[in-house]
Protein backbone atom coordinates (compact mmCIF):
# COMPACT_ATOMS: atom_id res chain seq x y z
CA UNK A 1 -8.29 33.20 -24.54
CA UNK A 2 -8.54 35.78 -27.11
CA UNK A 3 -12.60 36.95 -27.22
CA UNK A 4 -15.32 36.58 -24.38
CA UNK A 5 -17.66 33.59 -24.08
CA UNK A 6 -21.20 33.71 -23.46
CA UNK A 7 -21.75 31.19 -20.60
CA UNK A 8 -25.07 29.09 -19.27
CA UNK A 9 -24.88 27.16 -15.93
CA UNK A 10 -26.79 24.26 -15.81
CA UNK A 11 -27.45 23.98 -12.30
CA UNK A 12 -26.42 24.77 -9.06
CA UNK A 13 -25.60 21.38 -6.69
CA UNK A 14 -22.25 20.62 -5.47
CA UNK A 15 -20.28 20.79 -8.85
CA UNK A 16 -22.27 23.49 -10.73
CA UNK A 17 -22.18 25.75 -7.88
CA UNK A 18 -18.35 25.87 -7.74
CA UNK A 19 -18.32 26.12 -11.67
CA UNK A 20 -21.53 29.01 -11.24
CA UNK A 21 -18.14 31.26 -9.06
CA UNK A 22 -15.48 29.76 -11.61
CA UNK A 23 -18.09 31.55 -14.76
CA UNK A 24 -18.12 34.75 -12.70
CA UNK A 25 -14.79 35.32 -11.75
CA UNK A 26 -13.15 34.11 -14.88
CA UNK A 27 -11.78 36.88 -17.27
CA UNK A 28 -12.68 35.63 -20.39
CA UNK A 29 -16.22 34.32 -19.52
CA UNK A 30 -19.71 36.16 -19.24
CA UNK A 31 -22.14 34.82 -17.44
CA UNK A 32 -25.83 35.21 -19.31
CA UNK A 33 -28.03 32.45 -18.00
CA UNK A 34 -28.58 29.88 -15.16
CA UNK A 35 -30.77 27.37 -14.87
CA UNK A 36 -31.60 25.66 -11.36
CA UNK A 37 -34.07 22.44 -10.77
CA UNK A 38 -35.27 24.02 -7.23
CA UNK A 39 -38.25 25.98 -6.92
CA UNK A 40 -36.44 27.76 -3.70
CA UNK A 41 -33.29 28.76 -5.75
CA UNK A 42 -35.39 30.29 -8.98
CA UNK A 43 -36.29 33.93 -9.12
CA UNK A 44 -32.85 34.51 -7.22
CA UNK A 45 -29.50 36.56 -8.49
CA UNK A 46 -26.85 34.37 -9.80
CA UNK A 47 -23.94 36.01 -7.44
CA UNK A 48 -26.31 35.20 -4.37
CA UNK A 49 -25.88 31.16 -5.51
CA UNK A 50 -22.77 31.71 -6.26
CA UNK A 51 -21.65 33.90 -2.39
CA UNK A 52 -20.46 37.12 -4.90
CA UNK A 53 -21.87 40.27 -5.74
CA UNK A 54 -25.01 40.58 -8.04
CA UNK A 55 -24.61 39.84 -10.79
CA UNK A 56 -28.05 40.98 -12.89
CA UNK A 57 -28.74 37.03 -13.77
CA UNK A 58 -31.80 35.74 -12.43
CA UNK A 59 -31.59 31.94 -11.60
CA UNK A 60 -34.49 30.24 -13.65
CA UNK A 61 -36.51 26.56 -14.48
CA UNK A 62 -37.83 27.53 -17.87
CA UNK A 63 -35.53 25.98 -20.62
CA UNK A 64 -37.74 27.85 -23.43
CA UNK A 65 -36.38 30.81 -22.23
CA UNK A 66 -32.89 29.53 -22.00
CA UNK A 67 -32.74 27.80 -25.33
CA UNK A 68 -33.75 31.11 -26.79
CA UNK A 69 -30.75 33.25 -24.78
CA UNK A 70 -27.97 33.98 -27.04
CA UNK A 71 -24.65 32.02 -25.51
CA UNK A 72 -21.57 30.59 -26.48
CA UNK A 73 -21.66 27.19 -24.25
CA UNK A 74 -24.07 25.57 -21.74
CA UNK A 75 -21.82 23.90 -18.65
CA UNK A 76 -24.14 21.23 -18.21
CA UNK A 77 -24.05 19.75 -15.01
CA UNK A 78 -27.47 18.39 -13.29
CA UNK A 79 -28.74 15.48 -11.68
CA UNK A 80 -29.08 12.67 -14.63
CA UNK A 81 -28.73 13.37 -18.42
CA UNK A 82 -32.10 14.98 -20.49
CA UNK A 83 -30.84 13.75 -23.79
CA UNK A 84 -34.34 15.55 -24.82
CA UNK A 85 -32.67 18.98 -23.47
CA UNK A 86 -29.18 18.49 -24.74
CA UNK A 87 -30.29 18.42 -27.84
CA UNK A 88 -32.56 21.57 -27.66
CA UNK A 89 -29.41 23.11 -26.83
CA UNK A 90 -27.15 21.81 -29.07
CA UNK A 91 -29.99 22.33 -32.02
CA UNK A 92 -29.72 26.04 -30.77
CA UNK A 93 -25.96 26.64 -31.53
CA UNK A 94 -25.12 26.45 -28.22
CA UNK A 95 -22.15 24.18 -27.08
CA UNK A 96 -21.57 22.10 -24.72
CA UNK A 97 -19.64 21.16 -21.62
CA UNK A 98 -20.49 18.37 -18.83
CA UNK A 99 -19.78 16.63 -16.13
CA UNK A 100 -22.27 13.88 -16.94
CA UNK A 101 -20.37 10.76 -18.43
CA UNK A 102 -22.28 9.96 -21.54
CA UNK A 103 -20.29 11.35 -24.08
CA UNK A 104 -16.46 10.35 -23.48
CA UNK A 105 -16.74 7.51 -26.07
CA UNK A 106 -19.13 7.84 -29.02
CA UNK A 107 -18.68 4.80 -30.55
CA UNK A 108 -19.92 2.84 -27.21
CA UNK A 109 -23.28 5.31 -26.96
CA UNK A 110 -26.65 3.67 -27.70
CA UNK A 111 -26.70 4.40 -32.03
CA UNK A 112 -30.59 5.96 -31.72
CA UNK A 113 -28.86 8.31 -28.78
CA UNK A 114 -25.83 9.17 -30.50
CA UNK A 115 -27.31 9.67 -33.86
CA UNK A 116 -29.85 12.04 -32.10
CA UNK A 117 -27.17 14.13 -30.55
CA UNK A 118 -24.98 14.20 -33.73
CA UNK A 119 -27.47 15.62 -35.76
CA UNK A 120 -28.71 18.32 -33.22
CA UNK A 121 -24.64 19.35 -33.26
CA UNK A 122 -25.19 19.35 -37.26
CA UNK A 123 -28.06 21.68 -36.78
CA UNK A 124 -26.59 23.87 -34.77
CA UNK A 125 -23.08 23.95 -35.86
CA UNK A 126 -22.36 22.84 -31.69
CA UNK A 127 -20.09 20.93 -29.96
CA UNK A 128 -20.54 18.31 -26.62
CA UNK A 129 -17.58 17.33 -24.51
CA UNK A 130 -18.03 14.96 -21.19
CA UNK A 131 -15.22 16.13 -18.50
CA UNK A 132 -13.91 16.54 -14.90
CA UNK A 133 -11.55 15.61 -12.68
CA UNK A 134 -13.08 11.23 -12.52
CA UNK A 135 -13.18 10.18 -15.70
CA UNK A 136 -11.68 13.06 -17.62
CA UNK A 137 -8.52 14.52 -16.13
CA UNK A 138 -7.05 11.22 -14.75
CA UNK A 139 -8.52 8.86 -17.20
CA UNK A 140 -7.70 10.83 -20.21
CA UNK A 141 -6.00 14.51 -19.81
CA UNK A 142 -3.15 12.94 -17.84
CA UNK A 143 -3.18 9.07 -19.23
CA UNK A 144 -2.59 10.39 -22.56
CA UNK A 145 0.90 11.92 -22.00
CA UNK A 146 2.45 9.22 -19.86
CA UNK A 147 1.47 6.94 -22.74
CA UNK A 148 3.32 8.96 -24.86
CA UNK A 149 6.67 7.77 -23.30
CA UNK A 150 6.30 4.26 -24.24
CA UNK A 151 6.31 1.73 -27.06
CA UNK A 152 5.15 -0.95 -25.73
CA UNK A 153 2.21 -1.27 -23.70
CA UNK A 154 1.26 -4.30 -21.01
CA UNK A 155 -0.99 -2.30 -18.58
CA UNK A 156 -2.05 0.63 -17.29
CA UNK A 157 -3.73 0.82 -13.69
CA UNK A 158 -5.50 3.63 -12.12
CA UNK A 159 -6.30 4.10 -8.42
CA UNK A 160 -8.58 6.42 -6.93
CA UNK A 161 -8.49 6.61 -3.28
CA UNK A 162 -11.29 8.09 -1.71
CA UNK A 163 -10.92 8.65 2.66
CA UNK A 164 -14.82 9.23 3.72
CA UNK A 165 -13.68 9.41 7.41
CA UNK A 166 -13.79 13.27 7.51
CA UNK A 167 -17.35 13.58 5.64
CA UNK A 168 -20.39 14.23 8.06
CA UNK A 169 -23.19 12.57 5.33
CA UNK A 170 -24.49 9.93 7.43
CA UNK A 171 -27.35 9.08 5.08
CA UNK A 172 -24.84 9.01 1.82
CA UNK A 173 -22.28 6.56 3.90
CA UNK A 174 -24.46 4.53 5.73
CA UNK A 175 -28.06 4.39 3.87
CA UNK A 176 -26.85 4.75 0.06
CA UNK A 177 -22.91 3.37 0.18
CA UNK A 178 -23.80 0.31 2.42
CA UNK A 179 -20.79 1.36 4.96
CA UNK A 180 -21.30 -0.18 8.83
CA UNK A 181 -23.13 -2.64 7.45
CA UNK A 182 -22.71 -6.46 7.23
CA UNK A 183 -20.79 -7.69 3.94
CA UNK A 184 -23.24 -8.63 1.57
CA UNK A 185 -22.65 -9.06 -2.12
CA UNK A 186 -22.26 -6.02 -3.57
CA UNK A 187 -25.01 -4.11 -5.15
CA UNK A 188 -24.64 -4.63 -8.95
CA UNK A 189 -26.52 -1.64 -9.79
CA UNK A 190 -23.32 0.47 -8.30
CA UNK A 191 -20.80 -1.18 -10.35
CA UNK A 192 -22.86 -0.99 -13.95
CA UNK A 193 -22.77 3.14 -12.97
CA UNK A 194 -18.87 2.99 -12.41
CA UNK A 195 -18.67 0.99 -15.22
CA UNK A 196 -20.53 2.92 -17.71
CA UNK A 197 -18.45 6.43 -16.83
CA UNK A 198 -15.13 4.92 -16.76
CA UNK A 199 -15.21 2.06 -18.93
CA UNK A 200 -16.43 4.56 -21.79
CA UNK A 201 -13.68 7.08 -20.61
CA UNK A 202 -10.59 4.00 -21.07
CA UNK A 203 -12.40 2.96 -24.19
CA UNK A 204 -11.74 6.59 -25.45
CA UNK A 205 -7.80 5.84 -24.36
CA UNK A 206 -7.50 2.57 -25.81
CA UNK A 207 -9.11 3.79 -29.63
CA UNK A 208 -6.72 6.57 -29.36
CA UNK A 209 -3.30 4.85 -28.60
CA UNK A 210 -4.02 1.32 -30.36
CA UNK A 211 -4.53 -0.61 -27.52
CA UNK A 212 -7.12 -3.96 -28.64
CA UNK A 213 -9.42 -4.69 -26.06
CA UNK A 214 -11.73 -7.71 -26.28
CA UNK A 215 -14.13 -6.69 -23.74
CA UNK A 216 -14.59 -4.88 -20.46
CA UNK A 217 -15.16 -6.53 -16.88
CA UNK A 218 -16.26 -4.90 -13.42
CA UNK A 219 -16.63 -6.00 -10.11
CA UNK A 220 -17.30 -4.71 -6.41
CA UNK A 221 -15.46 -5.89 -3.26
CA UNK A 222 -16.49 -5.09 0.36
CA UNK A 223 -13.61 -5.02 3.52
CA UNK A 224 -14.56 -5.31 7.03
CA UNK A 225 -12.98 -3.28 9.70
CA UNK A 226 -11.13 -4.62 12.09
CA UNK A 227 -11.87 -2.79 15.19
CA UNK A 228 -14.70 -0.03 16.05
CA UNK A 229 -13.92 3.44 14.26
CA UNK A 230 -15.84 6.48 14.62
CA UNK A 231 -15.70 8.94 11.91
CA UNK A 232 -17.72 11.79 11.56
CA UNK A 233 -20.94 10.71 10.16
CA UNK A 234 -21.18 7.80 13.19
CA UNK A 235 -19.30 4.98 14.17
CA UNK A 236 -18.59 1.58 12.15
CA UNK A 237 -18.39 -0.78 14.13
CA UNK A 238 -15.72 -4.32 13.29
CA UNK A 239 -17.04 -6.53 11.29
CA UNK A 240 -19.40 -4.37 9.33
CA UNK A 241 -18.50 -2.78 5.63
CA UNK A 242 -15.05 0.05 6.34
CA UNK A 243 -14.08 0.05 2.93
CA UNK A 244 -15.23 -0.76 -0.87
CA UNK A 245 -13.52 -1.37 -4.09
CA UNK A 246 -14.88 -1.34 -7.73
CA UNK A 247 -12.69 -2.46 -10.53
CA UNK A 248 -12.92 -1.64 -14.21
CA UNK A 249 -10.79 -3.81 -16.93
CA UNK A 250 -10.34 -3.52 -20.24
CA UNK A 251 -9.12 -7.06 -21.38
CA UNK A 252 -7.20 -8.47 -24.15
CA UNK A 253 -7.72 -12.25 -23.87
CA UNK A 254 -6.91 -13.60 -20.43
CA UNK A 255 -4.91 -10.08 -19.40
CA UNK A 256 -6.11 -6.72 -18.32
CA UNK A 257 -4.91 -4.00 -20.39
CA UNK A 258 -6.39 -0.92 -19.07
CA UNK A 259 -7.64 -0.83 -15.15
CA UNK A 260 -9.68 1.90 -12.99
CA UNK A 261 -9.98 0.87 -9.29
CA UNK A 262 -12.50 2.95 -7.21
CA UNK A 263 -10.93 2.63 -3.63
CA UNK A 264 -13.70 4.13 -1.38
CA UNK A 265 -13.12 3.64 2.72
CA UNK A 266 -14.04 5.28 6.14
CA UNK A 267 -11.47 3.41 7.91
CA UNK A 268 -7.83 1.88 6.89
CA UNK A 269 -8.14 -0.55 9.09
CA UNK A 270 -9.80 -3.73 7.27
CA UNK A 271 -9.92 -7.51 6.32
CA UNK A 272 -7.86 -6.37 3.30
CA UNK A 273 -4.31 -5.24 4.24
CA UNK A 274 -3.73 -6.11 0.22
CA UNK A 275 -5.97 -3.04 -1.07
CA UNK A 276 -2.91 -1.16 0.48
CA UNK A 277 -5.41 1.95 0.82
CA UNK A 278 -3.93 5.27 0.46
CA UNK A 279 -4.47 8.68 1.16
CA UNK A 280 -7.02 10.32 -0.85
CA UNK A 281 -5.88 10.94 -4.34
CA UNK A 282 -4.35 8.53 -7.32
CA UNK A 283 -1.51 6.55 -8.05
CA UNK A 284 -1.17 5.65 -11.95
CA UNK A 285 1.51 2.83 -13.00
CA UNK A 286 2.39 2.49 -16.04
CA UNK A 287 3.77 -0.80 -17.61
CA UNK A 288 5.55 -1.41 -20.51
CA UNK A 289 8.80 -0.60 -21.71
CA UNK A 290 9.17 2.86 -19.48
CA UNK A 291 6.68 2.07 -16.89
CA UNK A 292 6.17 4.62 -14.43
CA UNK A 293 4.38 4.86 -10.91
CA UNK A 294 3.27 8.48 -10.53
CA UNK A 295 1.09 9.56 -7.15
CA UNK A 296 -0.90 12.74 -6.83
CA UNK A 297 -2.11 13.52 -3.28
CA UNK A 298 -4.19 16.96 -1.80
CA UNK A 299 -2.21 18.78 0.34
CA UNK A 300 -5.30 20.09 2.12
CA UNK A 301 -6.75 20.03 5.42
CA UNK A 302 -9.66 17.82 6.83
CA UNK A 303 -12.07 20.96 7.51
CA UNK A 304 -11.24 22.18 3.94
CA UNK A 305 -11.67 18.98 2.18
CA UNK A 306 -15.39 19.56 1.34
CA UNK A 307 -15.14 23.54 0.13
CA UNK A 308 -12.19 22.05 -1.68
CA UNK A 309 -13.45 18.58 -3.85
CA UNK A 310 -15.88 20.44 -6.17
CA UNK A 311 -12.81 22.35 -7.82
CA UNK A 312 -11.33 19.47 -9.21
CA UNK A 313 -13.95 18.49 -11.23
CA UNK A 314 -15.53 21.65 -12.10
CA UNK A 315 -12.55 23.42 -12.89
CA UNK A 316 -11.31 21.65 -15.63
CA UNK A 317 -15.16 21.82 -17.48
CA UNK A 318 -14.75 25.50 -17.04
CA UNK A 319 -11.32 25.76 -18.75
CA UNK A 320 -12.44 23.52 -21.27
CA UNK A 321 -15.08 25.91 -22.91
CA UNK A 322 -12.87 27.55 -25.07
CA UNK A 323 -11.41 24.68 -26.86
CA UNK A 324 -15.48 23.28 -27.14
CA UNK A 325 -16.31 26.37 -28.68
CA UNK A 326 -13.95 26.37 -31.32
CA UNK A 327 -13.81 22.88 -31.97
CA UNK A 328 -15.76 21.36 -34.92
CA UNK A 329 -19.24 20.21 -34.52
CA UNK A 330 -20.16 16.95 -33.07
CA UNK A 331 -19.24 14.94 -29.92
CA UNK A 332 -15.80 15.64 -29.26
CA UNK A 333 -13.26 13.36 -26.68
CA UNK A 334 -9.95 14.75 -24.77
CA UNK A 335 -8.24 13.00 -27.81
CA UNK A 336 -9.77 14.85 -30.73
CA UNK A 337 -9.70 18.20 -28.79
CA UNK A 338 -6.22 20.76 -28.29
CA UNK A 339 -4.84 20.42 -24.88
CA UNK A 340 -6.95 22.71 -22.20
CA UNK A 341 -4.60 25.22 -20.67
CA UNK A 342 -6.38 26.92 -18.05
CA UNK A 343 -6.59 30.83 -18.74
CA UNK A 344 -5.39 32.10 -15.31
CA UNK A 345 -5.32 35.81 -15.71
């Protein structure tokens, strides 16, 4: 990273507060403006959101004022996507970098929406880039490369695994996930969100490498555990919902082509012994003419898994403002972009 980048965090929840620490602490990045939704957190120093030292950055609601701040790139990364604010900041010369999932294929955006965006990037000579660690890194960033072994593709298949025993959230597992519940069909409204991210993320892969695909599919599957299990938001008891599965497919006729399986569960002990549930992480197979079976797994302990999640997606959005920056205007993919090499000292 040759020069300095002027940097705006876009809120402060679970994701932007780990990136808010990444912007401070990084050597090539200044931090000039942060934004926050919460009337509690405005009016407060950016190091005291962030657990460093002051840093002379007052945490603020008013976009006016932050659409006027000079900066290099916005790391966009609240609740829900104001298409109406991205494009104030885009219009303002200011890239930009999120986590939100509506940008990772442009040609499968609503027209009105992408034109909208497009032009504010004309306007303002800016950049937008959709990232993290699920879609981005293992959808795209990674994907691409092991592609690049082969010459003939059948399938690729993703799976995430996701182990919620460790996570005290009661209200997330058990009010908003449906977990220690009975199985019920599964709430479509979940699977149209997973399919939106991801199925726009493998579209990206698919335009890139050649790969035809006729249309995309998506479903939801609930397991039952087979005994009691208490975890640490509360027990589920056997019978009721220990583990869920969304799958993604990108099909070319009667075959899946491309394949993103969500495997979420508080207990491997289910009605499923086929899910073969791992430990948390993903496992990517390849096949084709070099197929491949890779696994990536996190080495880390239960009572650091939730200090430690955050990281992996909002890492890579932070490393990823250089190449944004410098990149022409417009809406730009993992495949259009240089590769991100993190700049680690």
């Amino acid at each position: 990273m040759g020069k300095h980048y002027r940097v705006i965090q876009w809120a402060t929840g679970n994701i932007g507060g780990r990136a808010l620490r990444a912007v401070i602490e990084h050597p090539g990045l200044d931090l000039v403006g942060l934004w926050v939704s919460s009337a509690a957190k405005a009016g407060q120093d950016a190091g005291t959101l962030a657990g460093t030292a002051p840093q002379g950055i007052v945490a603020t609601s008013d976009v006016d004022a932050l659409v006027a701040t000079p900066a290099d790139c916005v790391l966009y990364m609240r609740q829900g996507t104001d298409m109406d604010e991205l494009c104030r900041l885009l219009a303002s010369g200011k890239n930009v970098v999120t986590t939100r999932g509506d940008f990772h294929h442009p040609a499968s955006m609503d027209p009105d929406v992408r034109a909208r965006i497009e032009a504010a990037c004309q306007a303002g000579n800016s950049s937008i880039y959709s990232t993290g660690s699920s879609p981005g890194f293992v959808t795209e960033a990674l994907t691409i490369p092991l592609l690049s072994l082969s010459r003939r593709h059948d399938c690729l298949t993703i799976d995430e695994f996701a182990d919620m025993e460790s996570r005290d959230s009661p209200d997330l597992l058990f009010n908003i996930m449906g977990y220690g519940v009975a199985p019920t069909a599964f709430d479509q409204r979940k699977v149209d969100y997973v399919k939106h991210d991801f199925a726009g993320s493998l579209a990206q892969l698919a335009d890139a490498a050649g790969i035809a695909v006729d249309r995309w599919e998506a479903f939801g599957e609930m397991a039952a555990a087979t005994r009691n299990v208490t975890i640490a938001a509360g027990t589920i008891a056997a019978g009721t919902v220990g583990a869920q599965r969304i799958t993604i497919s990108g099909m070319q006729g009667d075959k899946a082509v491309l394949r993103f399986r969500a495997n979420w569960y508080c207990t491997r002990d289910i009605d499923r012994p086929d899910w073969e549930l791992r430990e948390s992480g993903w496992r990517i197979r390849v096949e084709g003419d070099t197929p491949l079976d890779v696994h990536i797994t996190f080495p880390v302990a239960p009572e650091d898994y939730a200090a430690f999640t955050p990281g992996l997606t909002a890492h890579r959005a932070v490393n990823a403002i250089a190449a944004v920056c410098d990149a022409p205007p417009g809406i730009r993919t993992t495949a259009d972009l240089p590769q991100i090499i993190a700049q680690l000292g």
